[in-house]
Structures are given as structure tokens and as C-alpha cells.
Protein backbone atom coordinates (compact mmCIF):
# COMPACT_ATOMS: atom_id res chain seq x y z
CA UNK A 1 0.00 0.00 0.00
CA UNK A 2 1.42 3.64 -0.46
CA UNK A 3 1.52 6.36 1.69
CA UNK A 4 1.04 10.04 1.37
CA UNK A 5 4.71 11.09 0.86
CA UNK A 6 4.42 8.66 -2.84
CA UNK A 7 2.20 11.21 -4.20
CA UNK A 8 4.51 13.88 -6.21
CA UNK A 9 4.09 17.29 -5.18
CA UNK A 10 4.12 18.92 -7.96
CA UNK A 11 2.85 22.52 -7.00
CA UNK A 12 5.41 22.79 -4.21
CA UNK A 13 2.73 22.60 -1.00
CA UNK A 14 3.46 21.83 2.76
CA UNK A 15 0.30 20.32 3.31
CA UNK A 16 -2.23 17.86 1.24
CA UNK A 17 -5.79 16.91 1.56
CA UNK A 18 -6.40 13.75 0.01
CA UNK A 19 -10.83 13.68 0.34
CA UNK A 20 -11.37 10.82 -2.45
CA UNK A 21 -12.83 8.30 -0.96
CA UNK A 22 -10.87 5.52 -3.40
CA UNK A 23 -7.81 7.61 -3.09
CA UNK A 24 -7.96 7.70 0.87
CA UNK A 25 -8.66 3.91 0.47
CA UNK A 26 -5.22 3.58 -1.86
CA UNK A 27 -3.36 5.42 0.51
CA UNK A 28 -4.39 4.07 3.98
CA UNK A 29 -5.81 0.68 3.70
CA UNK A 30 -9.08 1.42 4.96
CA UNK A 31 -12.89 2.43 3.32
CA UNK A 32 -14.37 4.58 5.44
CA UNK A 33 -17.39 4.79 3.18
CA UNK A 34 -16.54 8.51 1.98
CA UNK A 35 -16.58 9.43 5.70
CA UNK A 36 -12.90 10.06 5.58
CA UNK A 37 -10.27 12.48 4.70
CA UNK A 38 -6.29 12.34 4.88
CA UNK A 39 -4.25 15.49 5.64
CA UNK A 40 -0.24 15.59 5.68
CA UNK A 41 1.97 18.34 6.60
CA UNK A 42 5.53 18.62 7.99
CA UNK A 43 6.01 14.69 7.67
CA UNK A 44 2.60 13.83 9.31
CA UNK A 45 -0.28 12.29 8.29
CA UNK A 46 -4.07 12.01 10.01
CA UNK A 47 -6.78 10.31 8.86
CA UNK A 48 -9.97 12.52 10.14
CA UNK A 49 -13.29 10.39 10.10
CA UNK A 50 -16.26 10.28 11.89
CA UNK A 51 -16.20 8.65 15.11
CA UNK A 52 -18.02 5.43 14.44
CA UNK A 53 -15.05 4.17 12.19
CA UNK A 54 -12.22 5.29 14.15
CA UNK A 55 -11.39 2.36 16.33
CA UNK A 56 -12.07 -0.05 13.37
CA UNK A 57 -10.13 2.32 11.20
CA UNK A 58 -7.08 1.86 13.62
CA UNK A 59 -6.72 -1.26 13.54
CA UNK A 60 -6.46 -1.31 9.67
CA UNK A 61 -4.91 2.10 8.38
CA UNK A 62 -1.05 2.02 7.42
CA UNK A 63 1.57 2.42 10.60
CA UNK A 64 2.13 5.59 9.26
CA UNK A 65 -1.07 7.51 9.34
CA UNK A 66 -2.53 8.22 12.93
CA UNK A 67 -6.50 8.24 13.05
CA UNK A 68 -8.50 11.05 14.87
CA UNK A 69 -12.18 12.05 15.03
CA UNK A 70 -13.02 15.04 13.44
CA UNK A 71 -14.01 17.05 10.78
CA UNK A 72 -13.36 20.55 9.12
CA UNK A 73 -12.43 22.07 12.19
CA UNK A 74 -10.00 19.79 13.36
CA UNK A 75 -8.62 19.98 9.67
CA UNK A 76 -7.96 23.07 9.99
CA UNK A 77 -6.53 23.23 13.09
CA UNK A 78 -4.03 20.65 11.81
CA UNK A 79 -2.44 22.69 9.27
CA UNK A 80 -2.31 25.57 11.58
CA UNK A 81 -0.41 23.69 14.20
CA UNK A 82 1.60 22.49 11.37
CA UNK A 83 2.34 25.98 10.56
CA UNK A 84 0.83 25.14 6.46
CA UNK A 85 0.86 28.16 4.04
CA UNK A 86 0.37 26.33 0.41
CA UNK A 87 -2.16 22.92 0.39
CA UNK A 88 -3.20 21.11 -2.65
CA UNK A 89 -6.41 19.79 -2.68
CA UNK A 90 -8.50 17.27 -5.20
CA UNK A 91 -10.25 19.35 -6.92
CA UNK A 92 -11.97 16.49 -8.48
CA UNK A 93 -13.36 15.43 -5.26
CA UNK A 94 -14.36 18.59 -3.73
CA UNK A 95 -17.47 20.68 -5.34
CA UNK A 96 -17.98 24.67 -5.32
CA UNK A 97 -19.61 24.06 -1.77
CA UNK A 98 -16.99 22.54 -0.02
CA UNK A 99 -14.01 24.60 -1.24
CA UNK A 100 -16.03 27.52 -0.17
CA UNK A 101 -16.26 26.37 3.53
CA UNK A 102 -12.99 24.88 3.31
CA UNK A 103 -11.20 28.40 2.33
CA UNK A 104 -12.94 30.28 5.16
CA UNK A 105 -12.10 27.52 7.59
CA UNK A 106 -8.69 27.41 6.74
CA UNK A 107 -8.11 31.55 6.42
CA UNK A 108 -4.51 32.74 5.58
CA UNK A 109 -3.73 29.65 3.66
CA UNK A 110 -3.48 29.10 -0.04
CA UNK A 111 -5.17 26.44 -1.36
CA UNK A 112 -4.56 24.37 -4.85
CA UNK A 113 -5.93 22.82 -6.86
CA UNK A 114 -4.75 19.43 -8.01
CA UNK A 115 -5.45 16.64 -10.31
CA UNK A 116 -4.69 13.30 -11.06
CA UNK A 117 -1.81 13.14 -8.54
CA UNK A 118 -2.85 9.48 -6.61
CA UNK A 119 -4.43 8.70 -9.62
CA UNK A 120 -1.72 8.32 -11.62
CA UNK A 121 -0.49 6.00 -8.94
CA UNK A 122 -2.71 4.18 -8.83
CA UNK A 123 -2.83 3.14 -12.66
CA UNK A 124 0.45 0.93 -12.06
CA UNK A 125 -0.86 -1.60 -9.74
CA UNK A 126 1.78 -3.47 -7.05
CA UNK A 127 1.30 -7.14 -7.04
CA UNK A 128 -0.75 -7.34 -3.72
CA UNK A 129 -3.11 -5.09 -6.43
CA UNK A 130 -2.52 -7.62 -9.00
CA UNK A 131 -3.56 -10.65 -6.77
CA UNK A 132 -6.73 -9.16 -5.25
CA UNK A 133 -8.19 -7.93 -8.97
CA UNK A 134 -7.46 -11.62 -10.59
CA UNK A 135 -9.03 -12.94 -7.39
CA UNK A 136 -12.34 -11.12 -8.22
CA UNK A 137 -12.00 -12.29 -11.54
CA UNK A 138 -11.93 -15.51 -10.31
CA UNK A 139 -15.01 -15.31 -8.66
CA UNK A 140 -16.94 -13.66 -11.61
CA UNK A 141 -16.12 -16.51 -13.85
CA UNK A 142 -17.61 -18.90 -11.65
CA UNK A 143 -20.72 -16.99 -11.68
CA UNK A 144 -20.79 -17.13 -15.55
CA UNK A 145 -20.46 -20.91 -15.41
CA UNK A 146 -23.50 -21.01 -12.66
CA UNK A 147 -25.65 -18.52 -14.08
CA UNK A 148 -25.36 -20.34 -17.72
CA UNK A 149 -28.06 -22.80 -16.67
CA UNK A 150 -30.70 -20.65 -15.56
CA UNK A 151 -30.57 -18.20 -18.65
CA UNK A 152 -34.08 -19.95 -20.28
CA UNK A 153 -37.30 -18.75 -22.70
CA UNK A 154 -39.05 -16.79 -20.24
CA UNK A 155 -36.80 -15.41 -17.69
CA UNK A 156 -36.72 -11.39 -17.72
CA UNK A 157 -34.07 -9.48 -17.39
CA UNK A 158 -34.91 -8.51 -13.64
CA UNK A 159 -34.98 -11.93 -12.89
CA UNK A 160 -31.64 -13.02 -14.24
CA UNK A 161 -29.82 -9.66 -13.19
CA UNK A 162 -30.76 -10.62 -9.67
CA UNK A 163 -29.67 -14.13 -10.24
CA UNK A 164 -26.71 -13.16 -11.40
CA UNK A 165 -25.91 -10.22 -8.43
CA UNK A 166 -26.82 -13.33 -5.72
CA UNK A 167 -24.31 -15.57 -7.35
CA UNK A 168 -21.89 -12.61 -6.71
CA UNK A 169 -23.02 -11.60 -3.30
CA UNK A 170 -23.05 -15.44 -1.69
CA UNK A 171 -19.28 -16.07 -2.38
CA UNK A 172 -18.34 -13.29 -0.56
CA UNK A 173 -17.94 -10.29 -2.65
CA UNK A 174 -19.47 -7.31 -3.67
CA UNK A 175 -21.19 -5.95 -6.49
CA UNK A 176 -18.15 -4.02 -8.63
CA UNK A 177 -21.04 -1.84 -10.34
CA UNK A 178 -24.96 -2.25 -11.46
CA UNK A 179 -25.00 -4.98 -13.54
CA UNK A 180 -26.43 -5.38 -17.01
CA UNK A 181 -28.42 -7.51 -18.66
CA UNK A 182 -30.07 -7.00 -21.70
CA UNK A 183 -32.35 -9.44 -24.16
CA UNK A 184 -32.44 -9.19 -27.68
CA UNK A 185 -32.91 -5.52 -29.22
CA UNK A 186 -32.42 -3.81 -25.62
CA UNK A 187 -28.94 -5.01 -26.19
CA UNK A 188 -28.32 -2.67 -29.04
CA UNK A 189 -28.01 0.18 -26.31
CA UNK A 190 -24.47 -0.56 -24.14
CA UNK A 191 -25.44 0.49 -21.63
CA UNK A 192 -29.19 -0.82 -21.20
CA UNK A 193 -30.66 -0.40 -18.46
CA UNK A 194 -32.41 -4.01 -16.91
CA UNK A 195 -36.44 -4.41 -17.54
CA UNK A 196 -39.08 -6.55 -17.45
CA UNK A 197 -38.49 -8.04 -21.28
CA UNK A 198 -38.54 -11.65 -21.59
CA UNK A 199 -36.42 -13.83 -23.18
CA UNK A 200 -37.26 -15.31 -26.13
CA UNK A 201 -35.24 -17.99 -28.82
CA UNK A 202 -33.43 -16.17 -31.12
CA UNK A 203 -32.54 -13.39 -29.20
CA UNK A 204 -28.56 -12.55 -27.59
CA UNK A 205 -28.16 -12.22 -23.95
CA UNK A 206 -25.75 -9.25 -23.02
CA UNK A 207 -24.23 -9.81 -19.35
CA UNK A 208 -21.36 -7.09 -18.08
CA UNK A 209 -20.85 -7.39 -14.88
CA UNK A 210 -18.05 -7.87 -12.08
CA UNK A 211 -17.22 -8.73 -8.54
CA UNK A 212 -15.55 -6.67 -5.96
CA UNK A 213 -13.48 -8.63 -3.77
CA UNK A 214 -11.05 -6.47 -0.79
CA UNK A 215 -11.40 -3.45 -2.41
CA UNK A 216 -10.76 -4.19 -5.59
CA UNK A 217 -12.78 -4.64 -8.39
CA UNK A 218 -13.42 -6.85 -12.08
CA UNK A 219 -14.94 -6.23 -15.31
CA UNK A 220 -16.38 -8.98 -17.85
CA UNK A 221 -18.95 -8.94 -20.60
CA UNK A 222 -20.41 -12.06 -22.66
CA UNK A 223 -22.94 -12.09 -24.87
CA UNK A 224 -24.75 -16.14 -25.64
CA UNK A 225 -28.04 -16.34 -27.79
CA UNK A 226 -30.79 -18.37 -26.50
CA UNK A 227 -32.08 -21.36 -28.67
CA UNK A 228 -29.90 -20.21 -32.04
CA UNK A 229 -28.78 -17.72 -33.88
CA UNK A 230 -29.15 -16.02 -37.47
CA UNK A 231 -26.26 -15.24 -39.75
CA UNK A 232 -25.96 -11.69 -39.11
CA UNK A 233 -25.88 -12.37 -35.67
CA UNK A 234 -23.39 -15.26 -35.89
CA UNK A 235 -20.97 -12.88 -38.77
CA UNK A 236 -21.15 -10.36 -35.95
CA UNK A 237 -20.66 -12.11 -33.29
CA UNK A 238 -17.45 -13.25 -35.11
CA UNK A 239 -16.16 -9.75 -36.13
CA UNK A 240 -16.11 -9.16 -32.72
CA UNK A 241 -14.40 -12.03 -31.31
CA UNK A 242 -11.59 -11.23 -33.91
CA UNK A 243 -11.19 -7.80 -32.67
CA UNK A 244 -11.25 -9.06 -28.99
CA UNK A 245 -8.44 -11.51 -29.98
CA UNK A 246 -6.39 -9.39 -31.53
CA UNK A 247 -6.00 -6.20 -29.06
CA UNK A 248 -5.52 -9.52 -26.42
CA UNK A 249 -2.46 -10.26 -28.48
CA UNK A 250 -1.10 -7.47 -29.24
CA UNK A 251 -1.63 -4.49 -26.57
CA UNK A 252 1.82 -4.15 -24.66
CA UNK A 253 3.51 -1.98 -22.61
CA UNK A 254 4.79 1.38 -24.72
CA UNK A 255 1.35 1.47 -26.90
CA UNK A 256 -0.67 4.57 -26.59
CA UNK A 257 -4.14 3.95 -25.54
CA UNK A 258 -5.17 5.29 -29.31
CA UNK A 259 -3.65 2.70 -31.13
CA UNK A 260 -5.33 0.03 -28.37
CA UNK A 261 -8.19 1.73 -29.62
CA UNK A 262 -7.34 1.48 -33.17
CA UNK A 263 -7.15 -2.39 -33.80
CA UNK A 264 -10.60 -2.79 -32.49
CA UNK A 265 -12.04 -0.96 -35.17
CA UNK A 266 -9.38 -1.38 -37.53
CA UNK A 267 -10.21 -4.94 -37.64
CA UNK A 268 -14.32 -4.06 -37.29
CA UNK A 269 -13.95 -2.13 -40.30
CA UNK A 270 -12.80 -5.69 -42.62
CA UNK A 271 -16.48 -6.36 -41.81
CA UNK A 272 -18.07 -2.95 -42.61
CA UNK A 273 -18.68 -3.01 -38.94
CA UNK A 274 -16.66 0.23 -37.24
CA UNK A 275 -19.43 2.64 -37.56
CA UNK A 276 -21.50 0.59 -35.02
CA UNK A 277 -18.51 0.53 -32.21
CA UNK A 278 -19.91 3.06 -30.44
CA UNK A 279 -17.74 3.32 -27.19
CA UNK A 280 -13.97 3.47 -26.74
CA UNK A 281 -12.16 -0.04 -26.65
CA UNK A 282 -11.61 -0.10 -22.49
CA UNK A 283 -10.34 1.29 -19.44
CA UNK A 284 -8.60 0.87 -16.27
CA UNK A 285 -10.01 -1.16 -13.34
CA UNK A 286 -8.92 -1.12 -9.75
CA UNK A 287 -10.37 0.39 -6.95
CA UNK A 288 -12.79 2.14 -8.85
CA UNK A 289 -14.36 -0.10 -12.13
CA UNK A 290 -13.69 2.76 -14.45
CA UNK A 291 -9.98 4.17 -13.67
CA UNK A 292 -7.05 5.73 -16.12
CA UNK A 293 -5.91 4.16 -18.37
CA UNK A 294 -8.76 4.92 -20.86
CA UNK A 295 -8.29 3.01 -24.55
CA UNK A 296 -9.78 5.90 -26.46
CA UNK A 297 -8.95 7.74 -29.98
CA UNK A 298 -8.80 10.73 -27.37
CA UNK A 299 -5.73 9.52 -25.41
CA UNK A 300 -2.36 9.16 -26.44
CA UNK A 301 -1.34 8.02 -22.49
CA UNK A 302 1.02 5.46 -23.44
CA UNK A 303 0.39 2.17 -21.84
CA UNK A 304 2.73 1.14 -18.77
CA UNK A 305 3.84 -2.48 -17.09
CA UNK A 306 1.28 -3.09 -14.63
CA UNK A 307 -1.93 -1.28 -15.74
CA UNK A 308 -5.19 -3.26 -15.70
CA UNK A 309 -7.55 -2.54 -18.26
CA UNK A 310 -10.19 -3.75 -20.32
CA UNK A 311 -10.76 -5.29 -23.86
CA UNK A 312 -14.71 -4.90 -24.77
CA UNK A 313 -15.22 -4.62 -28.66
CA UNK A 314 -18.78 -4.26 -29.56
CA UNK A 315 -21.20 -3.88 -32.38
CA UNK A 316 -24.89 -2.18 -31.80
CA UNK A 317 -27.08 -2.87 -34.71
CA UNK A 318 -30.71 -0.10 -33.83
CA UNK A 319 -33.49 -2.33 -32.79
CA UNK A 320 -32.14 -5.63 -33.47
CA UNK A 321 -29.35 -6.43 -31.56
CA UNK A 322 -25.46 -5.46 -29.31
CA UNK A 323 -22.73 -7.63 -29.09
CA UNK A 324 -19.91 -7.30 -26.80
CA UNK A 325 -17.36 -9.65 -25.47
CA UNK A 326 -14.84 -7.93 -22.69
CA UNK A 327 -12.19 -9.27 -21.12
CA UNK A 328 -9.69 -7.86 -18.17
CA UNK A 329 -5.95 -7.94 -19.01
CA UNK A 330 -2.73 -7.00 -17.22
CA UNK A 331 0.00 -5.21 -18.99
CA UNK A 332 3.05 -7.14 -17.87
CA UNK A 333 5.91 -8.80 -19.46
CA UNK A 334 6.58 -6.96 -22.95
CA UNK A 335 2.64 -8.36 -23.91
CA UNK A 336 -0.75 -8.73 -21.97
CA UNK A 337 -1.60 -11.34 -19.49
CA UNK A 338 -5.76 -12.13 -20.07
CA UNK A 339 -6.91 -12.14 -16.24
CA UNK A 340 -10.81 -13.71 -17.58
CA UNK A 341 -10.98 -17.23 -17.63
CA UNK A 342 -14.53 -17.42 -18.96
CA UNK A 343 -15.16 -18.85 -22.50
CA UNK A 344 -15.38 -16.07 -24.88
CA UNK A 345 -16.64 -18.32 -28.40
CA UNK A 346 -20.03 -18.32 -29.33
CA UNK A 347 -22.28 -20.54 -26.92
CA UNK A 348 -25.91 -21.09 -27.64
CA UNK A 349 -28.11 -22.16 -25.09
């Protein structure tokens, strides 16, 4: 786990206030369920937090952060006993409200604005990371091999997401995000939200979902048809697949998130099929299911050793159908290590 004195200081402060709630978990060890907020100034570091999670919070935070109750006021009487002129603060996490009472709590001191700083740590994840994201993964893929069965003519989509969420829930984890599940032509929207449609033969099942197992999280999408398929559907499907193999293969280390990006729909465009990838290829997953690195024509981050992110081609085809098949890799070892075990060819139920 890092501490405070990891994150660069690039604006030259002696004092920080870390308030993300995912950051504050990075840096300490411990959730405090957004009721938490690490300060550091002249080589100290407090975690304030409401009083119901200090003594649990103790026994989990870092050796090197003490834990007190408190709020703004103790804060703020922190960096003035710490003599602070010049803190950074998120300015990602804090909105127009907050800064407000924070700069009249904290009078005489300069506060700025920062972004990205833990962030950017956190895209490199240590091994521990590593360990705890593939064990989540581990535990979604046995929910696609148990929920396989029960996907039959005449279950809704309600019904199955909330299979699917129990399968999660009773092996211990959390949910990593709402989960979706979409039948037929409500899968041509990515993002579909869950209804009461019924399943019928012939149509495609879109699942994305992901468990989150000690604070960290996983990402996986499959798409299976129920009772067969049609040619377009099947071509599709393929096109897809290919594109999903491919960026598996060859996303390294040293390749900018565009040309990630790129061989998706390079390879969706031998099958006249780019103009209905309508998202970017994938991004980071830690703490947080949607973290940088982003695989989008709008980044040119260049990919490092030890980012996590995800592969998810898709094709949405207006009122008939969406395909998308997503896998979680690892950058490591001059290639990509595929952390999703589940089986990714066309399976027909």
C-alpha cells in the first residue's frame, strides 16, 4: 500500500488533503465509506473520520497515518499547528460548496488545486493489487459458469440480473457496479438499463458485470443467444471475437491507448462493422471499475507495465441487436496477461 509522501508534489505545497474516498482507500488501507479524509503536513499524516469508524479504522490504516475524530475544524486546526501556508487539494473530489467552507475555515492559507496526482499512482498496480483484482476475476467466472443454466425462454431481465448479483453476493464479494443484462434488441443500447423483457429464442443475452473482492474490483462482458442464432448475428458475433483476440495479443507496454483503440475498429472495419462501435475499446479497473488508463482515440497516455484494463469490442445494430465480449488484461511482461478465464466463443443455449 502507499503512503502520502508517494504522491509527487508537484505545486510545491506543505500540506495535502487527500478527500477521495478511493484515493484515501489507496493510501491508507481502509474504506471509510466517503466518511474520511487524509491530511499531511511537515512529515505527518491524520486520517480525520467520523467517530463510528475510528477504532475499526485503527486497527487497519497504514503504521504511518494516525487516526482522529473530526471534521473541518479539526482539519484546519491541523495545518495551523503544522504551521501550512500552500495545500493542494482534489479538486476532483471537492465541489464549489466545499471549497467555499474549506477556504474560510482554513483563512490565511493558499489552497490548490490538483489533479490526477494518486491517480496516476494508482494506474500501475503493485502485485498485492494484482492478486486481489485476478481474485475477483476468479469469482466472476464462476458466476458465468453457474448462471449459464438458468438463462431460459421466459426469464426477464430482472430476474436473471438478480440471479446473477446473488451468485456474486453469496461467495463473498461485492457488487463491482450495477450490472447489465439485456435481451435481444435492448442489447443494441451498451449500456441498457435491466427491464421486465422476456427472453425469447433467437434473441442474444448481453451480461457485463463484475465482482468486488477487498477493495478491488473486475470487469467482464459475454454475450450467448438463446435457442440459435441467425447469420448476421453469428458474422457479428465473429467480427467481434476477432477484434477481442487481436487487441488480447497485441496491446503491450509502450502502446498509446489510441492505437489500443485502433485495432478494435481497424479490424471491425474488414467487416463494414466500425461505424456501429460506439464506445472506446476499455479502461482501467482497480479500486474504482472505471480508472485511467482509458483506450480511447482521445488519449495518447502510453500504456505502462502493470496497468489493468479492459478489452470490450462491440457492435450495436438499432433495434435488433449489441454484441460485446470484454475481457480484463494485465500489462506485464513486454505483452498482456488475459486475467478472464470465462469462455469467450459463441455458446448457444
Amino acid at each position: 500500500m502507499n503512503n502520502v509522501r508517494s504522491v509527487p508534489n508537484e505545486n510545491n505545497d506543505d500540506g495535502i488533503i487527500i478527500s477521495s474516498a478511493s484515493n484515501v482507500f489507496y493510501l491508507c488501507g481502509y474504506d471509510c465509506g466517503g466518511d474520511g479524509t487524509i491530511v499531511s503536513s511537515n512529515g505527518k499524516t491524520v486520517l480525520f473520520t467520523d467517530r463510528r469508524y475510528t477504532e475499526e479504522a485503527a486497527r487497519r490504516v497504514n503504521a504511518e497515518v494516525e487516526v482522529r475524530d473530526g471534521g473541518l475544524p479539526e482539519i484546519a486546526a491541523f495545518f495551523r499547528e503544522n504551521g501550512a501556508k500552500r495545500i493542494s487539494f482534489e479538486a476532483e473530489a471537492v465541489s464549489c460548496a466545499e471549497y467555499t467552507r474549506l477556504k474560510d475555515a482554513i483563512s490565511g492559507v493558499e489552497l490548490v488545486p490538483t489533479v490526477g496526482a494518486v491517480e496516476k499512482l494508482r494506474a500501475v498496480k503493485s502485485s498485492r493489487e494484482l492478486s486481489r483484482i485476478a481474485d475477483a476475476q476468479k469469482i466472476t467466472d464462476k458466476v458465468f459458469e453457474e448462471i449459464l443454466p438458468l438463462i431460459k425462454e421466459g426469464i426477464t431481465e430482472y430476474e436473471l440480473a438478480a440471479k446473477l448479483e446473488y451468485a456474486i453476493r453469496s461467495k463473498g464479494a461485492e457488487l463491482a457496479f450495477d450490472s447489465i443484462v439485456a435481451f435481444g434488441t435492448n442489447g443494441s443500447s451498451p449500456h441498457a438499463h435491466r427491464s421486465a423483457a422476456v427472453l425469447k429464442k433467437g434473441d442474444l443475452v448481453t451480461m457485463d458485470f463484475g465482482a468486488k473482492l477487498d477493495g478491488y474490483c473486475s470487469d467482464m462482458t459475454r454475450t450467448v443467444a438463446c435457442g440459435y442464432v441467425n447469420d448476421a448475428q453469428r458474422s457479428a458475433y465473429g467480427a467481434v471475437l476477432e477484434a477481442n483476440t487481436l487487441c488480447v495479443a497485441k496491446i503491450r507496454a509502450g502502446m498509446t491507448c489510441r492505437e489500443a483503440d485502433s485495432l478494435a475498429r481497424e479490424r471491425l472495419k474488414i467487416h463494414g462493422l466500425d461505424g456501429y462501435f460506439v464506445h472506446s475499446l476499455g479502461h482501467g479497473v482497480g479500486i474504482d471499475i472505471h480508472e485511467a488508463p482509458y483506450l480511447s482515440q482521445r488519449s495518447d497516455e502510453v500504456l505502462t507495465e502493470g496497468n489493468v484494463v479492459t478489452v470490450e469490442p462491440g457492435v450495436y445494430l438499432e433495434g435488433l441487436f449489441g454484441i460485446r465480449i470484454e475481457d480484463m488484461v494485465v500489462v506485464k511482461d513486454g505483452c498482456c496477461i488475459d486475467l478472464t478465464g470465462s469462455d469467450k466463443d459463441l455458446i448457444i443455449l
